[in-house]
Structure formats: structure tokens, C-alpha cells
Protein backbone atom coordinates (compact mmCIF):
# COMPACT_ATOMS: atom_id res chain seq x y z
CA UNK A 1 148.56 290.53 163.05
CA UNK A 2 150.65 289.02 160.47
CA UNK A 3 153.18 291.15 159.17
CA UNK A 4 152.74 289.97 155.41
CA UNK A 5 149.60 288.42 154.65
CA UNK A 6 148.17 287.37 151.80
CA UNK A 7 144.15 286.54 150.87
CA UNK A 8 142.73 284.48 148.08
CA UNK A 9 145.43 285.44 145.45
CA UNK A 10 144.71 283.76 142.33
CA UNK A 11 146.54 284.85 138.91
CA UNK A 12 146.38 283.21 135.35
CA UNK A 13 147.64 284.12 131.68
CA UNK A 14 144.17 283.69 129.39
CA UNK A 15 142.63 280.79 130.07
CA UNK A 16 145.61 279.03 131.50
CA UNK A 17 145.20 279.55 135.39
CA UNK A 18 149.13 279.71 137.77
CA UNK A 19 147.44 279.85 140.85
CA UNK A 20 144.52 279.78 142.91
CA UNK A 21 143.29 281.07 146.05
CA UNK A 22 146.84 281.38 147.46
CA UNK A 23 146.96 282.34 151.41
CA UNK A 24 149.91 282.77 153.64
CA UNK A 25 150.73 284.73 156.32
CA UNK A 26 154.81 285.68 157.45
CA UNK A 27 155.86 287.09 160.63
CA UNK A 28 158.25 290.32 161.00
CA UNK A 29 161.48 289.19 160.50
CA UNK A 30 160.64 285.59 159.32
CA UNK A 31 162.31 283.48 156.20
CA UNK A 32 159.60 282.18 154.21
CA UNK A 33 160.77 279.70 152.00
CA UNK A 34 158.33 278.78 149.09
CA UNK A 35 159.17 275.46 147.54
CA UNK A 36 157.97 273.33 145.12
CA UNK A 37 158.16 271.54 141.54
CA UNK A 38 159.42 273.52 138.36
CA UNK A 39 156.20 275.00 137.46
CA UNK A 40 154.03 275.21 140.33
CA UNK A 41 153.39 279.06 140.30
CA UNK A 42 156.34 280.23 142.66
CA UNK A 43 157.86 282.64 140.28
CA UNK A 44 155.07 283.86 138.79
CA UNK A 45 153.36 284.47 142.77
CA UNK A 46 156.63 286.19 143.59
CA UNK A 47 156.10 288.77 140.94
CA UNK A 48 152.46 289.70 142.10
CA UNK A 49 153.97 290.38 145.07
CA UNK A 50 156.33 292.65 143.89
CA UNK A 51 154.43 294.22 141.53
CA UNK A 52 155.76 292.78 138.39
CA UNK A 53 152.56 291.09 137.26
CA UNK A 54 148.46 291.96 137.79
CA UNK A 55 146.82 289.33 139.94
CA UNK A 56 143.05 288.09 139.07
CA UNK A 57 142.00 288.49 142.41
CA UNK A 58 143.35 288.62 145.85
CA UNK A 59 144.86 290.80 148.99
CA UNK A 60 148.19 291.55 149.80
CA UNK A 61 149.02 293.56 153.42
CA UNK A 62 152.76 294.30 153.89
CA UNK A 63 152.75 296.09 157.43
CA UNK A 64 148.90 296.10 157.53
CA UNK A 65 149.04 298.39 154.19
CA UNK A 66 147.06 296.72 150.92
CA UNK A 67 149.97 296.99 148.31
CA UNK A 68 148.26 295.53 145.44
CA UNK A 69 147.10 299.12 144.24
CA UNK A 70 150.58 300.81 144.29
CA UNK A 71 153.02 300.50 141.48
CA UNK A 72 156.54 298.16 142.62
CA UNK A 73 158.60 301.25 143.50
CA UNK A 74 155.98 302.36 146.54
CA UNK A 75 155.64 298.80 147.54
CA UNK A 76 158.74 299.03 150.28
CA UNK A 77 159.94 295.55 148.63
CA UNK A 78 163.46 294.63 147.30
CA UNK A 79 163.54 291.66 145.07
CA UNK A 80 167.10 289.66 143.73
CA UNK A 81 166.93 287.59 140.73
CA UNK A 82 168.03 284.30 139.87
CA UNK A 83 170.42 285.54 137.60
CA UNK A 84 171.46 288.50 139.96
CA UNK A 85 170.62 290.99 137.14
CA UNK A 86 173.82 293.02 138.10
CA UNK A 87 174.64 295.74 135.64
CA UNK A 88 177.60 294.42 133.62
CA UNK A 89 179.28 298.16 132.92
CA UNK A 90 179.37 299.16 136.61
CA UNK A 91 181.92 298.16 139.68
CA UNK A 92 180.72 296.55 142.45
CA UNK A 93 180.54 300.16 144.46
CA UNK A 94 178.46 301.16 141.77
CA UNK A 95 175.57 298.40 141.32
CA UNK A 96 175.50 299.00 145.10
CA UNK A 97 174.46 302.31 144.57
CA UNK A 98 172.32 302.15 142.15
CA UNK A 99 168.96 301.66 143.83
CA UNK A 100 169.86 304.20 146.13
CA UNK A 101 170.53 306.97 143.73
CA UNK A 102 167.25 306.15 142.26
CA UNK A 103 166.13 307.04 145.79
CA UNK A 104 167.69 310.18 145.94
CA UNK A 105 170.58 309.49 147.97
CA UNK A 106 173.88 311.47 147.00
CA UNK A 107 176.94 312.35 148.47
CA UNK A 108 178.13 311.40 152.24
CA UNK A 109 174.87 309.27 152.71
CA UNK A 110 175.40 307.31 149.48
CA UNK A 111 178.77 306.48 150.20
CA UNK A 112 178.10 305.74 153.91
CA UNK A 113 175.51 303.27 153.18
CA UNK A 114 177.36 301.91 150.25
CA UNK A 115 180.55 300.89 152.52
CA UNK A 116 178.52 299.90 155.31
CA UNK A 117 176.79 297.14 152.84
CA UNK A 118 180.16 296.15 151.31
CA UNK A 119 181.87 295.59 154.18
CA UNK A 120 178.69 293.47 155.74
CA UNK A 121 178.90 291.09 152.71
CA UNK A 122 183.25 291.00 152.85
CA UNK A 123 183.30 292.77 149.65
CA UNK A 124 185.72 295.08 150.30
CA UNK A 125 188.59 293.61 148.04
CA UNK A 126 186.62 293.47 145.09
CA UNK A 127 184.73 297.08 145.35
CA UNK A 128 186.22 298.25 142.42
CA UNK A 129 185.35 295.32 140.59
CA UNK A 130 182.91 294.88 137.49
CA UNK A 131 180.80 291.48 137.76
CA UNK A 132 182.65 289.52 135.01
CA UNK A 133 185.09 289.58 137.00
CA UNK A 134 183.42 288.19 139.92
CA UNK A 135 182.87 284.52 141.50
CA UNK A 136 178.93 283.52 141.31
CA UNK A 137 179.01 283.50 145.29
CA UNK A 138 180.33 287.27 144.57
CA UNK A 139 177.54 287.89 142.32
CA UNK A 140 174.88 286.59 145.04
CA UNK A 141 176.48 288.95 147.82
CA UNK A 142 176.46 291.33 145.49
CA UNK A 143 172.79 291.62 144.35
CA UNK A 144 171.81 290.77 147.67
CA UNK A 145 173.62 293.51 149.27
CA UNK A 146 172.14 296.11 146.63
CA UNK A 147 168.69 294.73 147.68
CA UNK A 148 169.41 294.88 151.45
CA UNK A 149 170.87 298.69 150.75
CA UNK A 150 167.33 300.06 150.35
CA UNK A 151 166.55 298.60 153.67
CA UNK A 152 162.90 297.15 152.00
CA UNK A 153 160.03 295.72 154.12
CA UNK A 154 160.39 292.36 152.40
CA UNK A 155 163.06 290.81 150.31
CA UNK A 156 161.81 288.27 147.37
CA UNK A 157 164.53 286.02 146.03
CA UNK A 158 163.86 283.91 142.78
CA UNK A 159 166.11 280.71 143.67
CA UNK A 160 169.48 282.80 143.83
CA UNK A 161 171.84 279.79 144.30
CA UNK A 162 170.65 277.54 142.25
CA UNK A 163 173.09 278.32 139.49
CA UNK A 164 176.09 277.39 141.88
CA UNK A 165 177.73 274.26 142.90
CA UNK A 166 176.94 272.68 145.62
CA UNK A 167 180.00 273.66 147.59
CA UNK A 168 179.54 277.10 147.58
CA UNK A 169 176.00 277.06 148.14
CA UNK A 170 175.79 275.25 151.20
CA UNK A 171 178.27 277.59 152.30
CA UNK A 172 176.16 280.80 151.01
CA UNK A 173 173.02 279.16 153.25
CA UNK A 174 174.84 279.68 156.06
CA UNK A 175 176.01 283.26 155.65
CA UNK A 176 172.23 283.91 154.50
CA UNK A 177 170.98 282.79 157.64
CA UNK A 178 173.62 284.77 160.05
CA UNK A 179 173.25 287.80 157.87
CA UNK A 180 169.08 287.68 158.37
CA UNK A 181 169.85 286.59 162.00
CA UNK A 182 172.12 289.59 162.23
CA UNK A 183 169.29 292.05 160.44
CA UNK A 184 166.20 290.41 160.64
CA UNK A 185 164.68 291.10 157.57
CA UNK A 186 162.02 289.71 156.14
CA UNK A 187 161.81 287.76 153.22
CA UNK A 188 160.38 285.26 151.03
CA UNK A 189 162.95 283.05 149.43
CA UNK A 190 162.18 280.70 146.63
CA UNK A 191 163.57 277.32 145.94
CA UNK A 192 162.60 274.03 144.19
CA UNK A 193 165.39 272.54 146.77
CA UNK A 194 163.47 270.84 149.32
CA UNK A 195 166.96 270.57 151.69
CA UNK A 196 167.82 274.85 151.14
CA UNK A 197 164.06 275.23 151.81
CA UNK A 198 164.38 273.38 155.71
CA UNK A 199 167.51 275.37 156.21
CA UNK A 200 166.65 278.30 155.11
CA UNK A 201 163.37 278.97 156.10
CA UNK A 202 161.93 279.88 159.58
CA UNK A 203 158.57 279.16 157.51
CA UNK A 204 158.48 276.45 155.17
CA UNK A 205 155.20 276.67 152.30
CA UNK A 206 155.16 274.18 149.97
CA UNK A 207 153.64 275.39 146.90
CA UNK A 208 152.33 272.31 144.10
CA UNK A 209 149.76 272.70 140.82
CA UNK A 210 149.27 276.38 141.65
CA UNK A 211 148.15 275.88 145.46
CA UNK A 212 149.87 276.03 148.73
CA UNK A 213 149.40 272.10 150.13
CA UNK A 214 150.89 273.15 153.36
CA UNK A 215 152.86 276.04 155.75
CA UNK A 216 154.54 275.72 158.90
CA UNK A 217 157.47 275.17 160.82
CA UNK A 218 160.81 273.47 159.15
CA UNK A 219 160.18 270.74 161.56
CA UNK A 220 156.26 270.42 161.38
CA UNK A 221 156.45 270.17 157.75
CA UNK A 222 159.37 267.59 157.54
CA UNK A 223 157.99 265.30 160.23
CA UNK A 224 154.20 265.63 159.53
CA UNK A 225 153.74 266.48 155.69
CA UNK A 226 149.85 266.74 155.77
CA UNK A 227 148.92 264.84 152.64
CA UNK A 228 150.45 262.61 149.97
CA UNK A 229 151.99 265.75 147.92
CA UNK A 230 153.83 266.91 149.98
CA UNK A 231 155.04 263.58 151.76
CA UNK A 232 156.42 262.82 148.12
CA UNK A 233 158.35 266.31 147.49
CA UNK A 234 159.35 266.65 151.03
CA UNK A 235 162.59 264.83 151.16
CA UNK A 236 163.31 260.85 150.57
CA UNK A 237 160.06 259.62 152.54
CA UNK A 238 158.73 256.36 152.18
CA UNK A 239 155.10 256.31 151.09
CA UNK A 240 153.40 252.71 152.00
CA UNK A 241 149.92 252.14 151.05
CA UNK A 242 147.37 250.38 153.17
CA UNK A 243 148.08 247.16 151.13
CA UNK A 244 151.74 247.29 151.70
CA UNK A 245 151.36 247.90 155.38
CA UNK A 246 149.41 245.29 156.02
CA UNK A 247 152.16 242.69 153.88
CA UNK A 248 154.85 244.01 155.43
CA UNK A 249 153.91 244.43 158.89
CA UNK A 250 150.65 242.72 159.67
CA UNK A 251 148.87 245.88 160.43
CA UNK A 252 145.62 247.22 159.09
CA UNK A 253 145.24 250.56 158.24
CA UNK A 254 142.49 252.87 155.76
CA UNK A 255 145.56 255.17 155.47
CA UNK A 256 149.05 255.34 153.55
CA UNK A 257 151.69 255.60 156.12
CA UNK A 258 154.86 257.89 155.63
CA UNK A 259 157.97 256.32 156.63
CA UNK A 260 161.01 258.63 157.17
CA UNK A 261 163.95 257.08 156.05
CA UNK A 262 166.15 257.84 159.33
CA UNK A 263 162.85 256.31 161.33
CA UNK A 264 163.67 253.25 160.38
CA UNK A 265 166.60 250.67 162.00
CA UNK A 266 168.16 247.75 160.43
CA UNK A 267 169.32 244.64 162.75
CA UNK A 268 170.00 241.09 162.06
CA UNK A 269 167.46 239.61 164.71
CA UNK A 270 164.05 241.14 164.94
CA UNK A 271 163.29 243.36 168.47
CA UNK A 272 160.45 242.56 170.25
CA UNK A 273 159.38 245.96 170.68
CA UNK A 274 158.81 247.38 167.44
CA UNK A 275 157.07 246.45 164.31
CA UNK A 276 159.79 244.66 161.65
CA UNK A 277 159.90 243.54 158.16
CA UNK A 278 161.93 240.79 156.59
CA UNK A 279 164.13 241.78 153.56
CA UNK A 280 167.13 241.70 151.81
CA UNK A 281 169.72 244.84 151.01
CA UNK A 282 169.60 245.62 147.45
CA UNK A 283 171.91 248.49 147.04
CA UNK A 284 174.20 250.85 149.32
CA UNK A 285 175.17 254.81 149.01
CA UNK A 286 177.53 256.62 150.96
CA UNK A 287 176.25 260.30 151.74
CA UNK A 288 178.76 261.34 153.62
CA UNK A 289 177.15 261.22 157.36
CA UNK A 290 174.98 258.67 156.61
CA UNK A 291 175.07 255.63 154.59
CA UNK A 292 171.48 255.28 152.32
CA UNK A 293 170.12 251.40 151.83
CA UNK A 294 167.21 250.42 149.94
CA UNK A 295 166.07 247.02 151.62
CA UNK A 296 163.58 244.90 149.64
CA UNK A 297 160.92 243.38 151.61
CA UNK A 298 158.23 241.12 150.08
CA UNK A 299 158.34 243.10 146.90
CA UNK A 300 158.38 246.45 148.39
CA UNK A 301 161.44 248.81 148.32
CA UNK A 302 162.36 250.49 151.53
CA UNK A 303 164.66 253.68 151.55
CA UNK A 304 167.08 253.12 155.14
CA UNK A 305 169.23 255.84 156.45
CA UNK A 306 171.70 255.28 158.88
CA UNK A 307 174.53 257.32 160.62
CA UNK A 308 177.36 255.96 158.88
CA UNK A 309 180.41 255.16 161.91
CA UNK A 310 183.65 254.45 161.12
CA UNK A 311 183.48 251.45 163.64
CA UNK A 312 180.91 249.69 162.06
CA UNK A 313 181.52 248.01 158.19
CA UNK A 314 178.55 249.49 155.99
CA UNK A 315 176.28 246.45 155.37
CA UNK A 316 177.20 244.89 152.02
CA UNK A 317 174.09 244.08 149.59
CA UNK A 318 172.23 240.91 149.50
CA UNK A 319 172.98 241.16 153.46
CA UNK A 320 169.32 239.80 154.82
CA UNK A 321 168.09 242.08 157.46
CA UNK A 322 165.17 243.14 159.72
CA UNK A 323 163.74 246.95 158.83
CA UNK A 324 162.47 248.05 162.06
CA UNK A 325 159.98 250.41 162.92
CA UNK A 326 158.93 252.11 166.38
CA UNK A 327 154.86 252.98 165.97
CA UNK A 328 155.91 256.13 167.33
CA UNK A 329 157.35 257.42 164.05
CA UNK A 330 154.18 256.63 162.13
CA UNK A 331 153.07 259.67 160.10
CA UNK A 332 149.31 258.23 158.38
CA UNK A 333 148.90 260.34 155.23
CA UNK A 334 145.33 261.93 155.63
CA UNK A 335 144.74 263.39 151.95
């Protein structure tokens, strides 16, 4: 049995429906991430959960338990805000604390628990501080660690690095995942960032117009997006219909194909082996690891990654080349 599960959820304001018929199911100690467009119902479906907001209809099981009937405090859930919601008059000790005194804890217990969470998130040299004072990586560890404090059954997080630059979050995303490798909680972390949603989550649910198109694996997402949707929000894929195919590569099809962009080779000569287009190299971007192309082929823009080498000149545009294809890597979009 699923660990959190949750059964034909549906929740509107008026006449103005969120979302509809909303099922998922997350494993003990498993990273959901929930992704998708600005305004697709992620918020809003993470405050039903918690207990912030009445849904229409629906089940939710945390631990086999139906929550939906107990107010947010009896829920056993821990929730951090985008904008941390730290209280600006107390130290870092104290926001800490807070939850906990609400709990009931005092004294030795308190302040055991209290260091023990400060010293996880490497807070101890600003302890004393009050969060104006603090970094916004600071304020992250911060409300995390007063969420993680009150040891909850599941954490909900409302996009919590998506006011930072991208520096510092990419380096948050990795403490996140040691700290919840080191724990285990559970937790269902939402993002529009399709990238933080593969790293992050152990689950990946992408959530668009109020319904969840599809949930599974980083990996089984990624590489075999089940429909159109999610092939288009699901990083930089290239989305060929039948038409298309059948200019570019000869090849009849009823179905659009998705065409990774790292799937798919550039060479001067054609191989024999694979299926290849004829085009010419319209533009170039350096991304660090790998340099992006977009090759145009008989009026059809292709996006090309390749692992940029040191060795090897990037290909300057209005280079002609071959895009190259192995059949293998054909994902056929079955909407």
C-alpha cells in the first residue's frame, strides 16, 4: 500500500474549476516532485493536502489514515513556503522552535532538538541570527529545518528556490537530496522547473490544465513522456508531426515522433545505419557541457545537443550537416 495516496481529488473556486479527478500515489520516503505550467493547480492541490483549502471531492490516506476530515495541525504534515514565511522578530534558534513549542516541547527537549536541526543544516554560526540578516540559501535551510523539526509524515514545499539564483540553487538541490537521503522523509516538492523536478524527485508528476498527464520515474518520464503535453513541457524535445517525418526522413508514420535533442548526431557524410536528414546549422549556444544547435532541414527546425570537447571546434553556422537518428531513440507520441 501506498504510503500517500490520493483518490479523485477535484477542487474549484465557484464556478471556476483548479483541478479534477487528481490521483497519485507516493512511497515512504519518496520525493514527489509536482511540476508544471504557472497555473496548473499545483499550489492550490498542495494546500488541500495540507489542509489549507476544502476540496470538492476526493480521498487523501497519509499512512493508510483519511486526513481530509482533520483540521492541518492533526494532519502529521509540515509544509515550507515559497517565501519561507520565517518570523522576522525572532533569531534563527527561535523560528526553529517555534513549531515545537506549539507542540508542547519546553526545556532540555526543545533545546536538544533545536541544536540537533541547526547543526544538520550548518547553521550553527548564524543561530543567533534574525532572517534579515540572512542569505536566501539561509532562509531555505532555515524554514526547512523548522519544518523537518516536527519530524511530519510528509513535507509540502511550494517552489522554495525559485526566488534564488541559479548558483545557489543548484547547489541547495544537492544538499536537499543528501539531507532526504540522510532522513528519508517524505515529501512532495513543487516546481514549475522541469530540470529541479528530474533532480529532485524520486517521483516525477507532471501536473497541466488542472490534471496529472503523467507519474513515474525521473527517467520514464524524461525518455517516454506519454502524450504531446508533456513531451512539450518536459525539457527541449523535438516534437515532429507525421508530415514532417515523412519530409525529413522518408518514413510514414499516424504518430508525432519525439526527438530528444541529445538523440540526435550531427556528421558531415550520412551513416548508413541510421535514418538522416539534410540541413544546414542556423545558430550555436554554448551550455557549458554541451554545445546546443538548431539545424534547419527542409523547413523544419531541429534542436541538436552535443557534448561540447575541447578537441573538437564547435561547428560554426551555415556549416551543412547530416542530423542523424538511430530508430532506437524514437519516442511516437500516442495522445
Amino acid at each position: 500500500m501506498s504510503f500517500v495516496q490520493i483518490e479523485t481529488l477535484s477542487k474549484g473556486f465557484g464556478s471556476t474549476p483548479v483541478f479534477a479527478d487528481i490521483a497519485l500515489e507516493i512511497a515512504k520516503g519518496e520525493v514527489c516532485a509536482l511540476v508544471g505550467p504557472s497555473g496548473c493547480g499545483k499550489t492550490t492541490l498542495l494546500r488541500v493536502i495540507a489542509g489549507l483549502e476544502t476540496p470538492d471531492r476526493g480521498r487523501i490516506t497519509i499512512a493508510g489514515r483519511d486526513v481530509l476530515p482533520l483540521p492541518p495541525h492533526q494532519r502529521g504534515i509540515a509544509m515550507v513556503f515559497q517565501n519561507y514565511a520565517l518570523f522576522p522578530n525572532m533569531t534563527v534558534e527561535e523560528n526553529i522552535a517555534f513549531g515545537l513549542q506549539q507542540q508542547g516541547k519546553r526545556g532540555a527537549d526543545l533545546a536538544a532538538r533545536v541544536a540537533a536541526m541547526i547543526e544538520l543544516m550548518e547553521l550553527g554560526p548564524r543561530a543567533k541570527a534574525r532572517p534579515a540578516a540572512l542569505s536566501g540559501g539561509q532562509k531555505q535551510r532555515v524554514a526547512l529545518a523548522r519544518a523537518l523539526a516536527l519530524e511530519p509524515q510528509l513535507l509540502l514545499l511550494d517552489e522554495p528556490l525559485s526566488a534564488l539564483d541559479a548558483q545557489i540553487r543548484k547547489r541547495l538541490q544537492e544538499e536537499f537530496k543528501r539531507l532526504q537521503a540522510r532522513i528519508g522523509f517524505t515529501a512532495v516538492f513543487v516546481t514549475h522547473d522541469q530540470e529541479e523536478a528530474l533532480v529532485l524527485g524520486d517521483r516525477v508528476a507532471v501536473m497541466q490544465q488542472g490534471r496529472i498527464v503523467q507519474s513515474g520515474a525521473p527517467h520514464e518520464v524524461y525518455g517516454a513522456p506519454s502524450n504531446r503535453a508533456v513531451a512539450g513541457f518536459i525539457g527541449n524535445i523535438n516534437i515532429l508531426e507525421p508530415d514532417q517525418v515523412l519530409r525529413l526522413f522518408g518514413q510514414t508514420t499516424a504518430e508525432a515522433w519525439a526527438l530528444h535533442p541529445e538523440t540526435i548526431s550531427l556528421a558531415r557524410t550520412p551513416a548508413g545505419d541510421k535514418l538522416s536528414t539534410k540541413g544546414e546549422i542556423t545558430s550555436r549556444l554554448l551550455l557549458g557541457s554541451t554545445v546546443r544547435y538548431t539545424v534547419l532541414a527542409l523547413g523544419v527546425s531541429l534542436r541538436v545537443d552535443v557534448l561540447s570537447r575541447p578537441s573538437l571546434p564547435p561547428l560554426p553556422p551555415g556549416t551543412e550537416v547530416y542530423a542523424e537518428i538511430d530508430p532506437a531513440d524514437i519516442r511516437p507520441l500516442r495522445d
